[in-house]
PDB file of N, CA and C in Angstrom:
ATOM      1  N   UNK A   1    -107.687  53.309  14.426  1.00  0.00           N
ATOM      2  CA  UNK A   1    -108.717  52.713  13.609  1.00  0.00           C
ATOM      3  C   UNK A   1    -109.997  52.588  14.426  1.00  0.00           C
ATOM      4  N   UNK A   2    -110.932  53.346  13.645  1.00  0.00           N
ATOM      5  CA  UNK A   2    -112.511  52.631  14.572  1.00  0.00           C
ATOM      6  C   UNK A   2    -113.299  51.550  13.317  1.00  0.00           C
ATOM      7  N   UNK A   3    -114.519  51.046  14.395  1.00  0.00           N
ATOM      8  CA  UNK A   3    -115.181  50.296  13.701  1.00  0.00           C
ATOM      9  C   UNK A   3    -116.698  51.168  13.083  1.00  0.00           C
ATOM     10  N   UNK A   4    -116.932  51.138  12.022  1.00  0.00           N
ATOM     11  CA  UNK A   4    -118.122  51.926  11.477  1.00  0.00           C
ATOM     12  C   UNK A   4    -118.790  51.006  12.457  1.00  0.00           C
ATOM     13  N   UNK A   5    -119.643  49.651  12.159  1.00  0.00           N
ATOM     14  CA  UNK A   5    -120.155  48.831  12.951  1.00  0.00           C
ATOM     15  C   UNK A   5    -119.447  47.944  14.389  1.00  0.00           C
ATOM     16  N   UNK A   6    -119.645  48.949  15.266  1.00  0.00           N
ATOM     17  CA  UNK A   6    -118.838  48.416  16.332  1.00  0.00           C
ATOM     18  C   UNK A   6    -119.116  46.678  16.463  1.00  0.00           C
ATOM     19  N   UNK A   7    -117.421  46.283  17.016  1.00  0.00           N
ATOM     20  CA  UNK A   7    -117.268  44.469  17.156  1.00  0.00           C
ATOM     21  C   UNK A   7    -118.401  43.998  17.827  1.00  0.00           C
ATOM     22  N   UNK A   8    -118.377  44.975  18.724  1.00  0.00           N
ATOM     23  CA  UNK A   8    -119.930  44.803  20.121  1.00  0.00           C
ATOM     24  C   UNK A   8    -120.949  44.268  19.530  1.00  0.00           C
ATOM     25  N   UNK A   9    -121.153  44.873  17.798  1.00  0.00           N
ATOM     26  CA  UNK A   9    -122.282  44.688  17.056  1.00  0.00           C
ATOM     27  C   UNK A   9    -121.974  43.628  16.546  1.00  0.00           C
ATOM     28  N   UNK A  10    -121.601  42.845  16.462  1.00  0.00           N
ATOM     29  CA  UNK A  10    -121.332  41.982  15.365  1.00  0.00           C
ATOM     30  C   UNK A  10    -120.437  42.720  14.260  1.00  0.00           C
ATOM     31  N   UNK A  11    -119.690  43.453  14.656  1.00  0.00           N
ATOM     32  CA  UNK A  11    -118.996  44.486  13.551  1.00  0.00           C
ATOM     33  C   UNK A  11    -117.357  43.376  13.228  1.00  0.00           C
ATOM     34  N   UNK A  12    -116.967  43.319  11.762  1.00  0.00           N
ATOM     35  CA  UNK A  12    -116.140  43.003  11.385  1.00  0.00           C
ATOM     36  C   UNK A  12    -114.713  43.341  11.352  1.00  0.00           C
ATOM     37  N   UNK A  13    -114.048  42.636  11.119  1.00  0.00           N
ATOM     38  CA  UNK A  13    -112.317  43.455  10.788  1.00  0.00           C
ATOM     39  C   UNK A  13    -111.768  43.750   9.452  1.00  0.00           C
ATOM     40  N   UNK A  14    -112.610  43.572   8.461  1.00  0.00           N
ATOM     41  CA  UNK A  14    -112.651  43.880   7.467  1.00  0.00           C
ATOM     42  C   UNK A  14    -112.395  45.759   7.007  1.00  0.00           C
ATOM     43  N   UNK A  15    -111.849  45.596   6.099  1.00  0.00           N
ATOM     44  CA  UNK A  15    -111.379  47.373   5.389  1.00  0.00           C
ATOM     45  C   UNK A  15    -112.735  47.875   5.381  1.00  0.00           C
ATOM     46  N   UNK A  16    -113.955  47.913   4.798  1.00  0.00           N
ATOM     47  CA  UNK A  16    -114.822  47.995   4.439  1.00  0.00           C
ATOM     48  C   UNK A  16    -115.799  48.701   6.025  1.00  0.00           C
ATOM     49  N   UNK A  17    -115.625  47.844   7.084  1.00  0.00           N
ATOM     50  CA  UNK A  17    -115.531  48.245   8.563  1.00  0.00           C
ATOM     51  C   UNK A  17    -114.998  48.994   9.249  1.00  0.00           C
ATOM     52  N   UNK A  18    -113.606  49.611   8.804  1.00  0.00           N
ATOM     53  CA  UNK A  18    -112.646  50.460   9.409  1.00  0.00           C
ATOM     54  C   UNK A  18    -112.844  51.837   8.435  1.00  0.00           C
ATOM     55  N   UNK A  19    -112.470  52.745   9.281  1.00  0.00           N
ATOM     56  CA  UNK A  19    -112.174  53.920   9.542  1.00  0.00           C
ATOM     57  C   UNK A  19    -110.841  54.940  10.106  1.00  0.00           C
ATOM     58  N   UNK A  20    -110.508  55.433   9.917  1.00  0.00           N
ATOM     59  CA  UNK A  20    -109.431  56.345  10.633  1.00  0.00           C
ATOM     60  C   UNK A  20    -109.716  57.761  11.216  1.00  0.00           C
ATOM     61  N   UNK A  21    -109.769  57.779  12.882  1.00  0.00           N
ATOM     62  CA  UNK A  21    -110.212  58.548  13.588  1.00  0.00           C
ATOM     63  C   UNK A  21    -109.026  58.813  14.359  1.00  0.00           C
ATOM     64  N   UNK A  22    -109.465  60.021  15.050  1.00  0.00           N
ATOM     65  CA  UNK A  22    -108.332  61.041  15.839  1.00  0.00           C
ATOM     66  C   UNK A  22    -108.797  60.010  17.243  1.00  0.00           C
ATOM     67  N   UNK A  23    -108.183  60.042  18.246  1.00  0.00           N
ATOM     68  CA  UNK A  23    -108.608  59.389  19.647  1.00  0.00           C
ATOM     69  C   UNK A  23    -109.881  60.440  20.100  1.00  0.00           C
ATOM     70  N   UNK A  24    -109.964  61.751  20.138  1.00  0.00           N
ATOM     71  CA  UNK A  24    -111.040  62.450  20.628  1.00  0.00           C
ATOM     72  C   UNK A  24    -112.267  62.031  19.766  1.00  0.00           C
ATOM     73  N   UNK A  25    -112.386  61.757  18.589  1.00  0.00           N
ATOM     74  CA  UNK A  25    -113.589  61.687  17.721  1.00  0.00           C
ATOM     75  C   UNK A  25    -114.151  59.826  17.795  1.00  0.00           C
ATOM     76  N   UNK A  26    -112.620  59.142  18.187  1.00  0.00           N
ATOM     77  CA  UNK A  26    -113.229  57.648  18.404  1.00  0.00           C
ATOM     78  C   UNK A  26    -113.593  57.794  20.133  1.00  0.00           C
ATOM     79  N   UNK A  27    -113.202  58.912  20.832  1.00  0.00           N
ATOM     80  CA  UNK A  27    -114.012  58.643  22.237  1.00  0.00           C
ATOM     81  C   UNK A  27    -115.296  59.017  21.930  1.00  0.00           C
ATOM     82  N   UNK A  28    -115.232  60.196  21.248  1.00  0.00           N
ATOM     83  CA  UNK A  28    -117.340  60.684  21.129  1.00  0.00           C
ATOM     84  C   UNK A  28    -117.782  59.324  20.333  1.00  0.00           C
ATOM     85  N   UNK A  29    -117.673  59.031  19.172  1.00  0.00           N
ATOM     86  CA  UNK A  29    -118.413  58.031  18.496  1.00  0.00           C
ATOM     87  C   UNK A  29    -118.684  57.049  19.637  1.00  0.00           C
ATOM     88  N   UNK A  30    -117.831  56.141  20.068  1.00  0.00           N
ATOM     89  CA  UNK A  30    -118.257  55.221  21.416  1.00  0.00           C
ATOM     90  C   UNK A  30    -118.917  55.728  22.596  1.00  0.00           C
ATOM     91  N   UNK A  31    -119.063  56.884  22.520  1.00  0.00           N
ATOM     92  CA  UNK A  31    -119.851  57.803  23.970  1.00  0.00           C
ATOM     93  C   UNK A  31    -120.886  57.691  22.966  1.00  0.00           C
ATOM     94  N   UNK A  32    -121.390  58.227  22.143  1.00  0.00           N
ATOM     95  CA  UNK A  32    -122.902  58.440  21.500  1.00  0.00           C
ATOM     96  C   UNK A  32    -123.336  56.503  20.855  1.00  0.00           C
ATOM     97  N   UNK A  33    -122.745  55.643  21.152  1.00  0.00           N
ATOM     98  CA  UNK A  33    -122.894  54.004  20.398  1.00  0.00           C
ATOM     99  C   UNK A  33    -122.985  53.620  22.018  1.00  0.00           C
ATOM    100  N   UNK A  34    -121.774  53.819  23.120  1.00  0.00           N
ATOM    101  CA  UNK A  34    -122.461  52.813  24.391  1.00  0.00           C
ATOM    102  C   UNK A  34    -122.846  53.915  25.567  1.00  0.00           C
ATOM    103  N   UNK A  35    -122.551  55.200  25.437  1.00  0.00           N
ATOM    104  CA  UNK A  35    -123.164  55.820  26.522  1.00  0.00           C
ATOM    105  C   UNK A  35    -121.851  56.302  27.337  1.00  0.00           C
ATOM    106  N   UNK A  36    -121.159  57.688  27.802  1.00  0.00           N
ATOM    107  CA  UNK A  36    -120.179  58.266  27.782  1.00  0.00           C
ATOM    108  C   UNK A  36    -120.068  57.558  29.248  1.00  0.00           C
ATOM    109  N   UNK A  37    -120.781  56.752  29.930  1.00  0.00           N
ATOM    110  CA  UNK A  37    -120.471  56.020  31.272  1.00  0.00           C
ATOM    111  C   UNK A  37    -119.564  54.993  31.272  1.00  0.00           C
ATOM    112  N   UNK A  38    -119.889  54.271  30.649  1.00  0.00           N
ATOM    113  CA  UNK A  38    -119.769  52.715  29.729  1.00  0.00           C
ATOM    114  C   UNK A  38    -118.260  53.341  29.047  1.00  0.00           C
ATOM    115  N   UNK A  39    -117.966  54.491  28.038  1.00  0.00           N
ATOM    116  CA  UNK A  39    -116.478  54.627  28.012  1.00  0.00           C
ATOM    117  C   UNK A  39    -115.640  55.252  29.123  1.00  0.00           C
ATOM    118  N   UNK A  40    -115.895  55.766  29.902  1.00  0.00           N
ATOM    119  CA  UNK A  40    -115.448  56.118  31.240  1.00  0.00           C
ATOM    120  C   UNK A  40    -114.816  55.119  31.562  1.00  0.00           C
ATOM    121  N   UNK A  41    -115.862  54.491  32.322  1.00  0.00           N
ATOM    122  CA  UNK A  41    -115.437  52.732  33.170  1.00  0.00           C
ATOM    123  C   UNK A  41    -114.565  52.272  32.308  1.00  0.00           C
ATOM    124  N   UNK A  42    -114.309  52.264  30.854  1.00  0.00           N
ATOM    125  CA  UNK A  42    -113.393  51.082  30.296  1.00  0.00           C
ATOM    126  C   UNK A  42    -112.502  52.163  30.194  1.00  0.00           C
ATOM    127  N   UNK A  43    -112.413  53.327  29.806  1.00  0.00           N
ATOM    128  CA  UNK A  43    -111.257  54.260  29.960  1.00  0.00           C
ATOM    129  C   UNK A  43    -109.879  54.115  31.233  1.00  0.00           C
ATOM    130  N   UNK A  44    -111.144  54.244  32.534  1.00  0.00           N
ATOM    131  CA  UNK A  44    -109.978  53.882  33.476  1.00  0.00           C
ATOM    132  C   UNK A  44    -109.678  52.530  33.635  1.00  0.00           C
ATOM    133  N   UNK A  45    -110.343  51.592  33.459  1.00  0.00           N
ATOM    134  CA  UNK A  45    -110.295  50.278  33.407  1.00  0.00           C
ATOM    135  C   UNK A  45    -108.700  50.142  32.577  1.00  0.00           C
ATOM    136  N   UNK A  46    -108.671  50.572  31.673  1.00  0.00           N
ATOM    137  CA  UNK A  46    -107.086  50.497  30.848  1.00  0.00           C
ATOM    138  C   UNK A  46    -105.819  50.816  31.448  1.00  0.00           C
ATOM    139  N   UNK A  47    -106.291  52.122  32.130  1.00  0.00           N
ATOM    140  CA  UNK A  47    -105.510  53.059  32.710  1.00  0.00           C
ATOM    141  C   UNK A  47    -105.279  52.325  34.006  1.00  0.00           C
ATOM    142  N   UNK A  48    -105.590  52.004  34.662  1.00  0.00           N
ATOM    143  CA  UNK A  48    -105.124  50.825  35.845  1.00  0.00           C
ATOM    144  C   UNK A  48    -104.548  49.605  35.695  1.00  0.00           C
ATOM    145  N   UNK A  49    -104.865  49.265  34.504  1.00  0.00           N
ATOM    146  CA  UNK A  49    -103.669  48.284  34.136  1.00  0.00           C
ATOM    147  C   UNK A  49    -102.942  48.201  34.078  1.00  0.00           C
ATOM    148  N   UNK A  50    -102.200  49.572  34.046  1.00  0.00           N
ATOM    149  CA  UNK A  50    -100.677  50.167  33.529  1.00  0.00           C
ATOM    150  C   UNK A  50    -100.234  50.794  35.087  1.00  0.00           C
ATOM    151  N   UNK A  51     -99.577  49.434  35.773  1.00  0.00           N
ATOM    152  CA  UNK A  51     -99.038  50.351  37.117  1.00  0.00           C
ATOM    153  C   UNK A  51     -97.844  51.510  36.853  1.00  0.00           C
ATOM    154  N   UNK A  52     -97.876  52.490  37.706  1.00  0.00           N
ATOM    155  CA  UNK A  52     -97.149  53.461  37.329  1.00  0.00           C
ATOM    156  C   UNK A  52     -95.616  53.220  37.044  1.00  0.00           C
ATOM    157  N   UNK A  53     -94.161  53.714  36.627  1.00  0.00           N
ATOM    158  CA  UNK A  53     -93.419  53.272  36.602  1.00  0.00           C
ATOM    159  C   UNK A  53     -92.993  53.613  38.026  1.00  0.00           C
ATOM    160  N   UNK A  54     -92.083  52.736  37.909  1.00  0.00           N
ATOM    161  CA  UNK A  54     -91.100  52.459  39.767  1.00  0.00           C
ATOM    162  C   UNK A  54     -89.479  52.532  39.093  1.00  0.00           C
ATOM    163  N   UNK A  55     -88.881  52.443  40.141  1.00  0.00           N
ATOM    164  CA  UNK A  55     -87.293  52.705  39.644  1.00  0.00           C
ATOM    165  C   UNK A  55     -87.109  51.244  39.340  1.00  0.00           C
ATOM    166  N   UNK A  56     -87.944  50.239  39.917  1.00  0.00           N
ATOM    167  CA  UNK A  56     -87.549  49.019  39.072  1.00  0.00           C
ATOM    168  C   UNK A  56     -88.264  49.090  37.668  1.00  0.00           C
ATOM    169  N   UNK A  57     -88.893  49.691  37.041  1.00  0.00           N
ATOM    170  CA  UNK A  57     -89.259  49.694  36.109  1.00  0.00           C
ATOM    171  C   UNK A  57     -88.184  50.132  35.393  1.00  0.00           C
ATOM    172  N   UNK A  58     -87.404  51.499  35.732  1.00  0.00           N
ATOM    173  CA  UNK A  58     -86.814  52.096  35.196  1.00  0.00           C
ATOM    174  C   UNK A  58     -85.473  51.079  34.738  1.00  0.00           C
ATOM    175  N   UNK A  59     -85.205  49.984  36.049  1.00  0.00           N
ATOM    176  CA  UNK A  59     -83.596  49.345  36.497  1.00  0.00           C
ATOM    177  C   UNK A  59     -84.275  48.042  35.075  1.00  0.00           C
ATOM    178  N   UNK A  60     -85.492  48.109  34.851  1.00  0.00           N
ATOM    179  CA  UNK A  60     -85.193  46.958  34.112  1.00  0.00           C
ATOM    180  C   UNK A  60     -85.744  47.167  32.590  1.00  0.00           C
ATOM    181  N   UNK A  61     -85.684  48.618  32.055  1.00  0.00           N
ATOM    182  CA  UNK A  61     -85.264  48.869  31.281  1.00  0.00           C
ATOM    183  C   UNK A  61     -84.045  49.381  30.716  1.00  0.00           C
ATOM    184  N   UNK A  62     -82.918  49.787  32.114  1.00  0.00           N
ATOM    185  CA  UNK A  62     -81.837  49.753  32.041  1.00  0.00           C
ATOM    186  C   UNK A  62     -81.122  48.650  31.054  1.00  0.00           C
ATOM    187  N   UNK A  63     -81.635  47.440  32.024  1.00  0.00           N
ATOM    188  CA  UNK A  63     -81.005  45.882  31.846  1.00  0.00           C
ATOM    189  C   UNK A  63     -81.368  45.791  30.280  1.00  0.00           C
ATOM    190  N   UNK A  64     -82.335  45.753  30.169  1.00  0.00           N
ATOM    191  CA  UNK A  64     -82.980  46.095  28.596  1.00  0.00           C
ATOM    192  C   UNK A  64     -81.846  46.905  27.115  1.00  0.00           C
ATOM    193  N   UNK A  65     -81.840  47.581  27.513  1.00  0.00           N
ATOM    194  CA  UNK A  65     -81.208  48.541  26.857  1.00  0.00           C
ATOM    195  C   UNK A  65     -79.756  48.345  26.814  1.00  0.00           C
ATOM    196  N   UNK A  66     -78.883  47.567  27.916  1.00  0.00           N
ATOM    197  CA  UNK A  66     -77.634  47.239  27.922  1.00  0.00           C
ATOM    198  C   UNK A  66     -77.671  45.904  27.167  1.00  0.00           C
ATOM    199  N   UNK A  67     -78.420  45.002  27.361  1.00  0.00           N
ATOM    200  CA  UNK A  67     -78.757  43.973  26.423  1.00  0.00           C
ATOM    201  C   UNK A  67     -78.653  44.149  24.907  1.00  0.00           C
ATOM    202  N   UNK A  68     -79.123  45.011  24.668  1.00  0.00           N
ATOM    203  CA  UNK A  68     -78.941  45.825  23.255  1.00  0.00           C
ATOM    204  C   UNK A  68     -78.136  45.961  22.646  1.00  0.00           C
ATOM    205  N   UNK A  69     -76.973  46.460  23.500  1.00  0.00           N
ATOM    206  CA  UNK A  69     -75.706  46.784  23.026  1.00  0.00           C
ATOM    207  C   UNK A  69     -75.234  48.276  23.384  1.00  0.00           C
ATOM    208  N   UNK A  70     -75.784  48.912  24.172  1.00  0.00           N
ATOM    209  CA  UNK A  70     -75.574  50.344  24.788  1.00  0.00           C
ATOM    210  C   UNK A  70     -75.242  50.407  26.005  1.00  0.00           C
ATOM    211  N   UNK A  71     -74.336  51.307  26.084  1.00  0.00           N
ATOM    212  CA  UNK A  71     -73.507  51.354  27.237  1.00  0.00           C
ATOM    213  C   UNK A  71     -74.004  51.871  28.504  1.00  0.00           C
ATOM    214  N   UNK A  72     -73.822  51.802  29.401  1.00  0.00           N
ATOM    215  CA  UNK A  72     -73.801  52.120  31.196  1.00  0.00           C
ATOM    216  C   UNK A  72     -74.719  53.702  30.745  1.00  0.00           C
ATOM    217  N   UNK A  73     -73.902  54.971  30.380  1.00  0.00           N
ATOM    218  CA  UNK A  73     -73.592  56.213  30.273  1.00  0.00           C
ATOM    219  C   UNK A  73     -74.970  56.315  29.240  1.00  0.00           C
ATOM    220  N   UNK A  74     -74.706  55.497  28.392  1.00  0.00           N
ATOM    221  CA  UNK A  74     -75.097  55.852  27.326  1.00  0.00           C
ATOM    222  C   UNK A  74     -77.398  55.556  27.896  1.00  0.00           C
ATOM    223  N   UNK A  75     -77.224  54.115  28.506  1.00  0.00           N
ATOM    224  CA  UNK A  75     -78.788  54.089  28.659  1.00  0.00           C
ATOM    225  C   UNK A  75     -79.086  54.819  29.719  1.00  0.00           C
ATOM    226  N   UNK A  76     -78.571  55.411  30.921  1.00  0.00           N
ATOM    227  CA  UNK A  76     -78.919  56.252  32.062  1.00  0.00           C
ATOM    228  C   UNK A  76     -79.291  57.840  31.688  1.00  0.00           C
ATOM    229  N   UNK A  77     -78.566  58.034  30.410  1.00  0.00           N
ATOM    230  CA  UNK A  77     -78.914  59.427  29.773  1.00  0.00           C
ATOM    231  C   UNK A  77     -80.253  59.608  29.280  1.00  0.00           C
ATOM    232  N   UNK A  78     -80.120  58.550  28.177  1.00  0.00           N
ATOM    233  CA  UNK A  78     -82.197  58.267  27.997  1.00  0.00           C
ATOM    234  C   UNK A  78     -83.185  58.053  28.805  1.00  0.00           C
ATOM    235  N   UNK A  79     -82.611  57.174  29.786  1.00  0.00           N
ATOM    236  CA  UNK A  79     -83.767  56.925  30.924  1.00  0.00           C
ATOM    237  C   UNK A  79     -83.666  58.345  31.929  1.00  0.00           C
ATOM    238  N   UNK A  80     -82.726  59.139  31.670  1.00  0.00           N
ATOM    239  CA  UNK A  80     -82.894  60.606  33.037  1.00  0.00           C
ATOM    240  C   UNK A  80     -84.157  61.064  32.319  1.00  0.00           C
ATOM    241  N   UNK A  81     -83.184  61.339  30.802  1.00  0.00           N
ATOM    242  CA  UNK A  81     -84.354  62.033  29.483  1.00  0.00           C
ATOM    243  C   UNK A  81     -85.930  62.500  30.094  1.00  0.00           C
ATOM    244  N   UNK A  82     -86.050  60.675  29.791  1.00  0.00           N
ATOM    245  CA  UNK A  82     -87.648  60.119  30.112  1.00  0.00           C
ATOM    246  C   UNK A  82     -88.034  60.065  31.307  1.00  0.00           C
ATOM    247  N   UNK A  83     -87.490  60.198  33.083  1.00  0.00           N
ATOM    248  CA  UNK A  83     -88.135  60.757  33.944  1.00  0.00           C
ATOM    249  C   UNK A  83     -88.292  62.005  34.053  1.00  0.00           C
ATOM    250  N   UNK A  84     -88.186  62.703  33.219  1.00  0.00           N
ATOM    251  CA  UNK A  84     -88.817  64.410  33.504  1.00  0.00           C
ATOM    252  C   UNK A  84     -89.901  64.707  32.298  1.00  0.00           C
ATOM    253  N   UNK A  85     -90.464  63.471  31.992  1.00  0.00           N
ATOM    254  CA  UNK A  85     -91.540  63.541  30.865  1.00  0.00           C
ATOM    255  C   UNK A  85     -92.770  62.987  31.652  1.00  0.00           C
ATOM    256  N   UNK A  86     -93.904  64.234  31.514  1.00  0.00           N
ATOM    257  CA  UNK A  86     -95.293  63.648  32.201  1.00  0.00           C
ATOM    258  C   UNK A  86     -95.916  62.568  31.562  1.00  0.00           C
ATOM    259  N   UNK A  87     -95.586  62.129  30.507  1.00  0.00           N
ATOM    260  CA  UNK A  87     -96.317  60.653  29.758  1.00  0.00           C
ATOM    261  C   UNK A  87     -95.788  59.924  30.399  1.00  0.00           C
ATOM    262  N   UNK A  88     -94.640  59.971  31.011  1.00  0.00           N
ATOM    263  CA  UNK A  88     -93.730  58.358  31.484  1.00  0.00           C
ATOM    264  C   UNK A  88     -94.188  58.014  32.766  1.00  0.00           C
ATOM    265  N   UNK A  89     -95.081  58.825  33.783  1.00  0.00           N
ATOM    266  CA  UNK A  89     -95.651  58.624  34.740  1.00  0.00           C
ATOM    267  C   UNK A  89     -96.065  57.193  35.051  1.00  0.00           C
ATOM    268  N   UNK A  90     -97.116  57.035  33.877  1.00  0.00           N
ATOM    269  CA  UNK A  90     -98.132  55.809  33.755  1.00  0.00           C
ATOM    270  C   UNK A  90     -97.646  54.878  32.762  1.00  0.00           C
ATOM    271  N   UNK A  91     -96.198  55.301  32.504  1.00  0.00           N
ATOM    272  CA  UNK A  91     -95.614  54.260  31.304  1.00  0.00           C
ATOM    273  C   UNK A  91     -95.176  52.365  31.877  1.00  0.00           C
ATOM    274  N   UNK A  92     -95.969  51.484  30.995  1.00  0.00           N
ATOM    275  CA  UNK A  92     -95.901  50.129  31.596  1.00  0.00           C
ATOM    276  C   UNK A  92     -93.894  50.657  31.395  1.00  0.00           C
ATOM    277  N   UNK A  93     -93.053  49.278  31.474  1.00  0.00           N
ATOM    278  CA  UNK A  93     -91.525  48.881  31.413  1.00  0.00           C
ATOM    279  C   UNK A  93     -91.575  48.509  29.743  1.00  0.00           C
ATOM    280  N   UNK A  94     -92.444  48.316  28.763  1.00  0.00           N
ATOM    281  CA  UNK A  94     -92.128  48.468  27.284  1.00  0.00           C
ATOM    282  C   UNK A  94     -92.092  49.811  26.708  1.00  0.00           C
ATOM    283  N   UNK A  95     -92.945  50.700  26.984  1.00  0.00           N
ATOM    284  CA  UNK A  95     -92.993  52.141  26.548  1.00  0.00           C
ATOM    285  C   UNK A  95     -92.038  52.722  27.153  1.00  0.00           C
ATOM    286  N   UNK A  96     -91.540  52.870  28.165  1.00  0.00           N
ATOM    287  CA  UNK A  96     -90.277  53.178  28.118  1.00  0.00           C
ATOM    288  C   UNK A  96     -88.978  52.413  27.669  1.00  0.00           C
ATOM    289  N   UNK A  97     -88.779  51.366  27.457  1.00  0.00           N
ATOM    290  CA  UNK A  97     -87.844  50.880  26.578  1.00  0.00           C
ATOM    291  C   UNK A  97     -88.129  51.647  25.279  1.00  0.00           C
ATOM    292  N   UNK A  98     -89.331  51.421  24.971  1.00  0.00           N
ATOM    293  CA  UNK A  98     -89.720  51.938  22.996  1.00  0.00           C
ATOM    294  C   UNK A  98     -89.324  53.762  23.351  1.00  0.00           C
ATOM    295  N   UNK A  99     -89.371  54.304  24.023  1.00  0.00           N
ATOM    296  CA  UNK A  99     -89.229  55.461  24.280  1.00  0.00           C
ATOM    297  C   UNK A  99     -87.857  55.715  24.408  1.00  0.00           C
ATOM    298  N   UNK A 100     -87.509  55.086  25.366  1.00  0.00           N
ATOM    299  CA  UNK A 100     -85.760  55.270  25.404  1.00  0.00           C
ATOM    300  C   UNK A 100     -84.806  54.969  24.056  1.00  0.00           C
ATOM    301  N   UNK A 101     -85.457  54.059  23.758  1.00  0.00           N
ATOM    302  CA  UNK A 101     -84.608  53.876  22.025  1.00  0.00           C
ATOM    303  C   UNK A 101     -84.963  54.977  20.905  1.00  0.00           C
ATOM    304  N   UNK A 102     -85.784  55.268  20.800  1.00  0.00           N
ATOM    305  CA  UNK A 102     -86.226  56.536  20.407  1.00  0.00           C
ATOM    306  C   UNK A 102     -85.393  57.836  20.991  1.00  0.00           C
ATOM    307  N   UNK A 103     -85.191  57.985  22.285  1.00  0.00           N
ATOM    308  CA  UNK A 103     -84.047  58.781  22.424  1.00  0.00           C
ATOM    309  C   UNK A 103     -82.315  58.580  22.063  1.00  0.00           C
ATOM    310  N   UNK A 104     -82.066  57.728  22.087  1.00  0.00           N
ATOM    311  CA  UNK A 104     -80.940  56.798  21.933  1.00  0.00           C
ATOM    312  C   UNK A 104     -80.073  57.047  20.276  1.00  0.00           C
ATOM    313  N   UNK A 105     -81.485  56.442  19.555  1.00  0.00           N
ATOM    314  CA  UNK A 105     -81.372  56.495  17.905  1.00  0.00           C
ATOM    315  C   UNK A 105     -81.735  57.561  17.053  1.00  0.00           C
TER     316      UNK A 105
END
């Protein structure tokens, strides 16, 4: 969802305010509204928030997933799955849970 009148502006959350954009067409609109610098900086700004995953990331979506109700065999198969996927690099410990169940189910 973008904002026709960005929030920045005083822009609303109202239907009337929203839009439905691809991610490439809501990066240009905010590059041509604050200046393709200004989305840069907050681009990586996001992207550093999200430390990369670690095998404790991985061990405690394990724990996660056995919590669930899935077995030993059964969550180590999804989580191999998802370390040979280049998205899971920068995946916080929820996206790979939401990911692993997605393999799972």
């Amino acid at each position: 969802m973008d904002h026709v009148n960005p929030k920045a502006f005083s822009g609303t959350e109202t239907a009337v305010n929203l839009r439905v954009r691809c991610r490439a067409h809501n990066a240009l609109y905010a590059g041509q509204v604050f200046g393709r610098a200004h989305v840069a900086r907050r681009m990586d700004l996001r992207r550093n928030k999200c430390p990369p995953p670690t095998a404790a990331s991985f061990e405690t979506a394990a724990r996660g997933l056995r919590s669930l109700g899935f077995r030993e065999p059964e969550a180590r198969r999804a989580l191999e799955t998802l370390a040979t996927k280049r998205d899971m690099e920068a995946a916080p410990v929820e996206t790979i849970l939401r990911e692993a169940l997605l393999v799972l189910t």
